[in-house]
PDB file of N, CA and C in Angstrom:
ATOM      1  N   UNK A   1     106.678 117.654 103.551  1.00  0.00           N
ATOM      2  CA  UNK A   1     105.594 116.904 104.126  1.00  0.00           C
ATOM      3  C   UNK A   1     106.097 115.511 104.483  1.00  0.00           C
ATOM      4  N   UNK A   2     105.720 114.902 105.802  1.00  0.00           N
ATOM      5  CA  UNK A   2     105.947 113.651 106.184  1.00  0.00           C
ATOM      6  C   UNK A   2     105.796 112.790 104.786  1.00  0.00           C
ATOM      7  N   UNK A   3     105.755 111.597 104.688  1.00  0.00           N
ATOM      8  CA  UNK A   3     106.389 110.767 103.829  1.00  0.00           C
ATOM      9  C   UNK A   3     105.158 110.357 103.721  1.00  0.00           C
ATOM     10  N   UNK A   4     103.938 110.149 105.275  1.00  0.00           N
ATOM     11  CA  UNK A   4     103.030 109.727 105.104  1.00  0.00           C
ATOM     12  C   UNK A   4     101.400 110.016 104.667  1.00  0.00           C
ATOM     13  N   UNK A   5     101.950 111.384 104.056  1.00  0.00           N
ATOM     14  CA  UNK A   5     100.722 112.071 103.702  1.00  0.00           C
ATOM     15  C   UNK A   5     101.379 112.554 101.929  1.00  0.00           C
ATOM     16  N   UNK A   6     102.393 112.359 100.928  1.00  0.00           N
ATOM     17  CA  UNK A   6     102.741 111.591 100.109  1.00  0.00           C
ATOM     18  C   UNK A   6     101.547 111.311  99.379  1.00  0.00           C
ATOM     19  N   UNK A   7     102.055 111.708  97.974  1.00  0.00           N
ATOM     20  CA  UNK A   7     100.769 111.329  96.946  1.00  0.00           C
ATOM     21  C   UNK A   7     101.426 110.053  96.478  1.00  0.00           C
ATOM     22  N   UNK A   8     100.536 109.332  95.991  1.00  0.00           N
ATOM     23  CA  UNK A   8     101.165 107.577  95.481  1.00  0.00           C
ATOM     24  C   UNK A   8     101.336 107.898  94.093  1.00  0.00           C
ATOM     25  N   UNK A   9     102.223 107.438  93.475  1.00  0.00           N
ATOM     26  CA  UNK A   9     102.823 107.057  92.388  1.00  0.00           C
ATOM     27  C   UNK A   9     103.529 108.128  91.901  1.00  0.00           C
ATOM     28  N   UNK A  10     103.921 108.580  92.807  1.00  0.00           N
ATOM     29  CA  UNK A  10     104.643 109.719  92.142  1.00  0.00           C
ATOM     30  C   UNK A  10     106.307 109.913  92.904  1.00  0.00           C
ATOM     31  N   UNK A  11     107.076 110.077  91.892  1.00  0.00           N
ATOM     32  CA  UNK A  11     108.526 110.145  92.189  1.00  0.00           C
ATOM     33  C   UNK A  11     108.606 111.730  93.479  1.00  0.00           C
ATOM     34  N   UNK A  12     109.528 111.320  94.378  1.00  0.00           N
ATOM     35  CA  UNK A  12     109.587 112.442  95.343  1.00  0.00           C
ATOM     36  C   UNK A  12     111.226 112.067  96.265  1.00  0.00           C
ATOM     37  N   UNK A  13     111.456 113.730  96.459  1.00  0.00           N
ATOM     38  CA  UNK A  13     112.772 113.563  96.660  1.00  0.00           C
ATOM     39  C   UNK A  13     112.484 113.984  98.609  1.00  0.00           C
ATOM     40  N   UNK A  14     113.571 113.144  98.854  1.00  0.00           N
ATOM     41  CA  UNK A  14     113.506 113.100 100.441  1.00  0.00           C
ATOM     42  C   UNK A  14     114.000 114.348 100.414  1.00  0.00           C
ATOM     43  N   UNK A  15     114.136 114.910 101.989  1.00  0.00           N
ATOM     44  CA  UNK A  15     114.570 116.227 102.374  1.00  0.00           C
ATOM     45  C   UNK A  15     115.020 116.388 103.571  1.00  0.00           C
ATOM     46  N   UNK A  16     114.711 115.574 104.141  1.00  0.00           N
ATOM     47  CA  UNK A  16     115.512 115.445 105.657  1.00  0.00           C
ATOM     48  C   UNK A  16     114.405 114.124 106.495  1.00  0.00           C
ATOM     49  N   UNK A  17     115.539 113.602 107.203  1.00  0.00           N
ATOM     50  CA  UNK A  17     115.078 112.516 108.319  1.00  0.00           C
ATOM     51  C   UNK A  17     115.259 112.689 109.726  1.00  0.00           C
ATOM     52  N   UNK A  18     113.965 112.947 110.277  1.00  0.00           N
ATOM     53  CA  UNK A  18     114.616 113.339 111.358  1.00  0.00           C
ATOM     54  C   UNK A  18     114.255 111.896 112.484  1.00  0.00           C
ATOM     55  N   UNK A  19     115.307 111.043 112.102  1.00  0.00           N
ATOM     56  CA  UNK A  19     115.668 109.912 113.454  1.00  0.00           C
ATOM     57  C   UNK A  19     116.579 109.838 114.107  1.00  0.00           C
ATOM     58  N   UNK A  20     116.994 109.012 114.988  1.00  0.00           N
ATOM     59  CA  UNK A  20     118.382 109.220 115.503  1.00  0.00           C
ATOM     60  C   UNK A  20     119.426 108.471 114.491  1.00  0.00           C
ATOM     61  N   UNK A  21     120.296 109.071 115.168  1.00  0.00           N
ATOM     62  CA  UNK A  21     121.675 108.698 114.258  1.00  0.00           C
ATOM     63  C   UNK A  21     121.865 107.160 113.548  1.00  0.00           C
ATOM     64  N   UNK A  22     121.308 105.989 114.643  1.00  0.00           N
ATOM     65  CA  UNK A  22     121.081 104.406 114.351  1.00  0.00           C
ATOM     66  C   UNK A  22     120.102 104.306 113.120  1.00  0.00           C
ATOM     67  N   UNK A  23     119.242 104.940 113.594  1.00  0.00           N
ATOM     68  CA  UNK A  23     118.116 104.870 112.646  1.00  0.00           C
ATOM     69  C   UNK A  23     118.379 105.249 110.795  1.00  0.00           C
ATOM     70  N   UNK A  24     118.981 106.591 111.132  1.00  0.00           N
ATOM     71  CA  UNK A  24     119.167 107.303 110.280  1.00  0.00           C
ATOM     72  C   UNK A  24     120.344 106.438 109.010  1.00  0.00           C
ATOM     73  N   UNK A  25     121.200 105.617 109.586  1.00  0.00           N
ATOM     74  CA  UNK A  25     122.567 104.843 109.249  1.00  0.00           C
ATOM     75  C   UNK A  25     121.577 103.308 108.854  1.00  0.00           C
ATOM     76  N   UNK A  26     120.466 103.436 109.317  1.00  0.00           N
ATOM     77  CA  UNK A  26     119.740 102.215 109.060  1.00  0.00           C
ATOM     78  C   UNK A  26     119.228 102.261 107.679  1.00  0.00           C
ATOM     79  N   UNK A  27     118.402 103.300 107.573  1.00  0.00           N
ATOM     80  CA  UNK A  27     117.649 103.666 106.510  1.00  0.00           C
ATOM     81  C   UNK A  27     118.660 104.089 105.561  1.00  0.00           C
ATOM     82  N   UNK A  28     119.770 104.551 105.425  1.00  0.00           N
ATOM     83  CA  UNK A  28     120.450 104.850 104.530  1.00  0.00           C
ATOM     84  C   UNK A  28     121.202 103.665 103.840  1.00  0.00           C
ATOM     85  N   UNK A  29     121.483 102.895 104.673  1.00  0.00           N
ATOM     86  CA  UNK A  29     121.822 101.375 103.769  1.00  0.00           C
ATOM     87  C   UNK A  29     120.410 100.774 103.090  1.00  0.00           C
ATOM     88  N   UNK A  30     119.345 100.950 103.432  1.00  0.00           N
ATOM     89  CA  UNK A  30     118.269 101.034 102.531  1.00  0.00           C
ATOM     90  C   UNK A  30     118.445 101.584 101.491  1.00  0.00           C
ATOM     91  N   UNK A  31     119.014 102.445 101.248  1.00  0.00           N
ATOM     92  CA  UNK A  31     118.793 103.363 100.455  1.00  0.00           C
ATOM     93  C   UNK A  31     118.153 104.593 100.120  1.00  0.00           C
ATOM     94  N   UNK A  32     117.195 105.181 101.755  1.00  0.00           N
ATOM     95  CA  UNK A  32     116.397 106.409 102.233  1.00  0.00           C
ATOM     96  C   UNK A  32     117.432 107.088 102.662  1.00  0.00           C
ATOM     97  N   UNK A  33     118.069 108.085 101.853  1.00  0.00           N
ATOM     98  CA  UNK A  33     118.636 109.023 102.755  1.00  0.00           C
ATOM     99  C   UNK A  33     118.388 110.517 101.963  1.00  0.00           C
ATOM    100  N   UNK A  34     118.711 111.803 102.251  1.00  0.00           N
ATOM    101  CA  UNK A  34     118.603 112.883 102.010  1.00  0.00           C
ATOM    102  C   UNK A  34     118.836 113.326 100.315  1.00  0.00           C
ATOM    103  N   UNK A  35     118.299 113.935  99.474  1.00  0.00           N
ATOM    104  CA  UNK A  35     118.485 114.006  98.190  1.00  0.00           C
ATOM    105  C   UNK A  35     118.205 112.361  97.608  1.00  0.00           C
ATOM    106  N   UNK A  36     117.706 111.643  97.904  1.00  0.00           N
ATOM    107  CA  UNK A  36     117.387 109.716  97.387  1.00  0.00           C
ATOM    108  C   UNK A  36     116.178 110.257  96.479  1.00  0.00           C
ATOM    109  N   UNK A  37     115.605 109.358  95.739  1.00  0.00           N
ATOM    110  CA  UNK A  37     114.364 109.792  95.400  1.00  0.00           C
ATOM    111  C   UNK A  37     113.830 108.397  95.621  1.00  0.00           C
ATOM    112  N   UNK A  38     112.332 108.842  96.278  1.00  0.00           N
ATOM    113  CA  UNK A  38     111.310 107.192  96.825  1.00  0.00           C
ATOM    114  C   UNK A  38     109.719 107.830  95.778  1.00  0.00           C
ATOM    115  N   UNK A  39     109.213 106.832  96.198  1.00  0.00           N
ATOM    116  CA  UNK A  39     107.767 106.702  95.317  1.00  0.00           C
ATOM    117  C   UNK A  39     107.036 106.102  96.561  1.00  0.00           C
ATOM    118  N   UNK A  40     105.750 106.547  96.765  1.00  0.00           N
ATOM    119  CA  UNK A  40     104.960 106.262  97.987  1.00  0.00           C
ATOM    120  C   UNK A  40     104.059 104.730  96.584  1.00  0.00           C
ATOM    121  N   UNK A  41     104.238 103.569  96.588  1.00  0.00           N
ATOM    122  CA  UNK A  41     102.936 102.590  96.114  1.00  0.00           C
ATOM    123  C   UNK A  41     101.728 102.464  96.569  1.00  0.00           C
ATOM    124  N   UNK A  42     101.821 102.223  98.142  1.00  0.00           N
ATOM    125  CA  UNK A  42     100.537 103.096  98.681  1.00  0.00           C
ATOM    126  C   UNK A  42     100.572 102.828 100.051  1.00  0.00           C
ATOM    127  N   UNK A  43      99.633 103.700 101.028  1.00  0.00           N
ATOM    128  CA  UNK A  43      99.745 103.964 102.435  1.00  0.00           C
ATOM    129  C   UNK A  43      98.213 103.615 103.174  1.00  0.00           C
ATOM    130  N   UNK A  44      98.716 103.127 104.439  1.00  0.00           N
ATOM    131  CA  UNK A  44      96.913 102.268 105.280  1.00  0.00           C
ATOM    132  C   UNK A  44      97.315 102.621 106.271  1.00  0.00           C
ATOM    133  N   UNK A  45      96.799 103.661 107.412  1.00  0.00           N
ATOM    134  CA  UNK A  45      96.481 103.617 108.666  1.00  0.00           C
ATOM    135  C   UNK A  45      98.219 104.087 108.835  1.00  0.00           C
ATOM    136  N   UNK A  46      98.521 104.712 108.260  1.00  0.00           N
ATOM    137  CA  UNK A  46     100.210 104.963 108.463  1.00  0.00           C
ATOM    138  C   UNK A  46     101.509 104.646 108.594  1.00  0.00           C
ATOM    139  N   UNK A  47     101.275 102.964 107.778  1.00  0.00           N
ATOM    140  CA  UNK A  47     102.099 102.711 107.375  1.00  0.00           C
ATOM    141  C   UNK A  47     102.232 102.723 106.065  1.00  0.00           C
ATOM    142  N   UNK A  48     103.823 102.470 105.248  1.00  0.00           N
ATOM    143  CA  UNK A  48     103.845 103.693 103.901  1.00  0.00           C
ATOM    144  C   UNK A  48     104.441 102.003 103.457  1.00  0.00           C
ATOM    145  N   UNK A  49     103.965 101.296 102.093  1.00  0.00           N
ATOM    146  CA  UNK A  49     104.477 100.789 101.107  1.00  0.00           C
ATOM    147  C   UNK A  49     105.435 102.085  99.950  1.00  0.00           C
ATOM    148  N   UNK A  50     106.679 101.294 100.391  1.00  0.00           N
ATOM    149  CA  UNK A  50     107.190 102.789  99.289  1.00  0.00           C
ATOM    150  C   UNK A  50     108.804 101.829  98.271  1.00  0.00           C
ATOM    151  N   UNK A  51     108.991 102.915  96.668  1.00  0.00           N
ATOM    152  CA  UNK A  51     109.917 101.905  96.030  1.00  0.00           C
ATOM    153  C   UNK A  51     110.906 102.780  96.001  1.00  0.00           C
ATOM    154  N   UNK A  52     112.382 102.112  96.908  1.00  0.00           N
ATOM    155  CA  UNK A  52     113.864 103.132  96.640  1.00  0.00           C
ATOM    156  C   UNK A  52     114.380 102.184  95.907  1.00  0.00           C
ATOM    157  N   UNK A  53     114.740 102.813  94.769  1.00  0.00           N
ATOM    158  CA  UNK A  53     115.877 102.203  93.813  1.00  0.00           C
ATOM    159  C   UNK A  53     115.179 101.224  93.142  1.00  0.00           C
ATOM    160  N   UNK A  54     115.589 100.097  93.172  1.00  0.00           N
ATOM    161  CA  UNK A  54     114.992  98.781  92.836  1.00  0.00           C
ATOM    162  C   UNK A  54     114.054  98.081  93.511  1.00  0.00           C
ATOM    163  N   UNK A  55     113.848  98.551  94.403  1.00  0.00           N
ATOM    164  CA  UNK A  55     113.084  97.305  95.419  1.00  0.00           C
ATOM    165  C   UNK A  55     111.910  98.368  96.288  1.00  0.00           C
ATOM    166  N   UNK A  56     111.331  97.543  97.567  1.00  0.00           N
ATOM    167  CA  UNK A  56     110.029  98.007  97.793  1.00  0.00           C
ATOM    168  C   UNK A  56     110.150  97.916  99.307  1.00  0.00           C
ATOM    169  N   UNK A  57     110.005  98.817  99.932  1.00  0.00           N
ATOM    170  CA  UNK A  57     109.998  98.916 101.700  1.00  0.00           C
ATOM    171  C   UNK A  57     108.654  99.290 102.508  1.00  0.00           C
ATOM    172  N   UNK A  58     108.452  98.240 103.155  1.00  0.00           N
ATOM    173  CA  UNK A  58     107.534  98.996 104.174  1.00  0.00           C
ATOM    174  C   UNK A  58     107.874  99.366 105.547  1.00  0.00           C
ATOM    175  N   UNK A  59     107.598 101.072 105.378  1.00  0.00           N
ATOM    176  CA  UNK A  59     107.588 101.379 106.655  1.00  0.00           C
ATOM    177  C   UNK A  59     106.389 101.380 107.854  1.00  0.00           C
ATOM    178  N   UNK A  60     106.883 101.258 109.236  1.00  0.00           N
ATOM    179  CA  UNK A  60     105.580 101.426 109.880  1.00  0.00           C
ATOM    180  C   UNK A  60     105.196 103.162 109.749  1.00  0.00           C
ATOM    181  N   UNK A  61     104.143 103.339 111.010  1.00  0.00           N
ATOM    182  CA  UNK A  61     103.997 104.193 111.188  1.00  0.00           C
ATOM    183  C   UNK A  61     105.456 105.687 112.080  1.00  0.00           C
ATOM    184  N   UNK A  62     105.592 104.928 112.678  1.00  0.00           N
ATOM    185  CA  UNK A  62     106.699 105.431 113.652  1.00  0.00           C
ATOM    186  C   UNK A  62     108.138 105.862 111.789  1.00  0.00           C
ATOM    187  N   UNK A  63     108.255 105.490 111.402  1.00  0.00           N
ATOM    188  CA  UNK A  63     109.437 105.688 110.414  1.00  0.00           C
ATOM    189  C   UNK A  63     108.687 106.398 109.346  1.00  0.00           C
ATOM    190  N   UNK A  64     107.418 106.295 109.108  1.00  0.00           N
ATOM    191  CA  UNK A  64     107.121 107.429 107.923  1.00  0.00           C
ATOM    192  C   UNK A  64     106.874 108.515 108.473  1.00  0.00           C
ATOM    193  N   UNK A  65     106.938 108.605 109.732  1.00  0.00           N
ATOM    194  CA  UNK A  65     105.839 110.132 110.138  1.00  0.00           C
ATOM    195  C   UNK A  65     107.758 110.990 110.080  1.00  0.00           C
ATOM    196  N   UNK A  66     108.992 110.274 110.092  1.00  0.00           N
ATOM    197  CA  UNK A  66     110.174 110.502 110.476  1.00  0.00           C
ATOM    198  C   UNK A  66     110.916 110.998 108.701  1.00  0.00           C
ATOM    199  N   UNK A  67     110.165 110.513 108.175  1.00  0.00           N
ATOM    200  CA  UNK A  67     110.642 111.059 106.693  1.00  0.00           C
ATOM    201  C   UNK A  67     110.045 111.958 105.832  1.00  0.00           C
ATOM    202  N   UNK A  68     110.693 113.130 105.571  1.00  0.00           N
ATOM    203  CA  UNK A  68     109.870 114.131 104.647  1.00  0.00           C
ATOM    204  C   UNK A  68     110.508 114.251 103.624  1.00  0.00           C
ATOM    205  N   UNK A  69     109.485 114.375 102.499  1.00  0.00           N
ATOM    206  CA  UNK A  69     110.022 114.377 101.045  1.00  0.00           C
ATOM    207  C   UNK A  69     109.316 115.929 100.372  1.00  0.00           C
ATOM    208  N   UNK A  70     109.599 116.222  98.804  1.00  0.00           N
ATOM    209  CA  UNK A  70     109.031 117.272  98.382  1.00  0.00           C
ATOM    210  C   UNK A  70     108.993 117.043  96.972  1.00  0.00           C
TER     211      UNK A  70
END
């Protein structure tokens, strides 16, 4: 399931990203990449407050609808 429909507070492991290659090399120095585990904190109108690792990212809409977790 997209990233943006994601239950909040709960640990979840990514599963594939489907952006382009820039994107994809973007988010992975984030620390979002395939097998990562993120936590949705919480989501408005489709953009996703979410915590990788140590720290806390917000995505817009356009980048959560691009990440699926399970």
């Amino acid at each position: 399931m997209p990233i943006v429909f994601a239950p909040i507070n709960t640990p979840l492991k990514v599963v594939r990203v489907t952006a382009d290659d820039k994107t994809k090399k973007h988010l992975e120095s984030l620390g979002i990449s395939v097998n990562s585990v993120i936590t949705v904190l919480s989501a408005s109108g489709g953009s996703v407050v979410c915590k990788v690792m140590n720290g806390k990212l917000a995505l817009d809409h356009n980048l959560s609808t691009k990440i699926f977790v399970a």
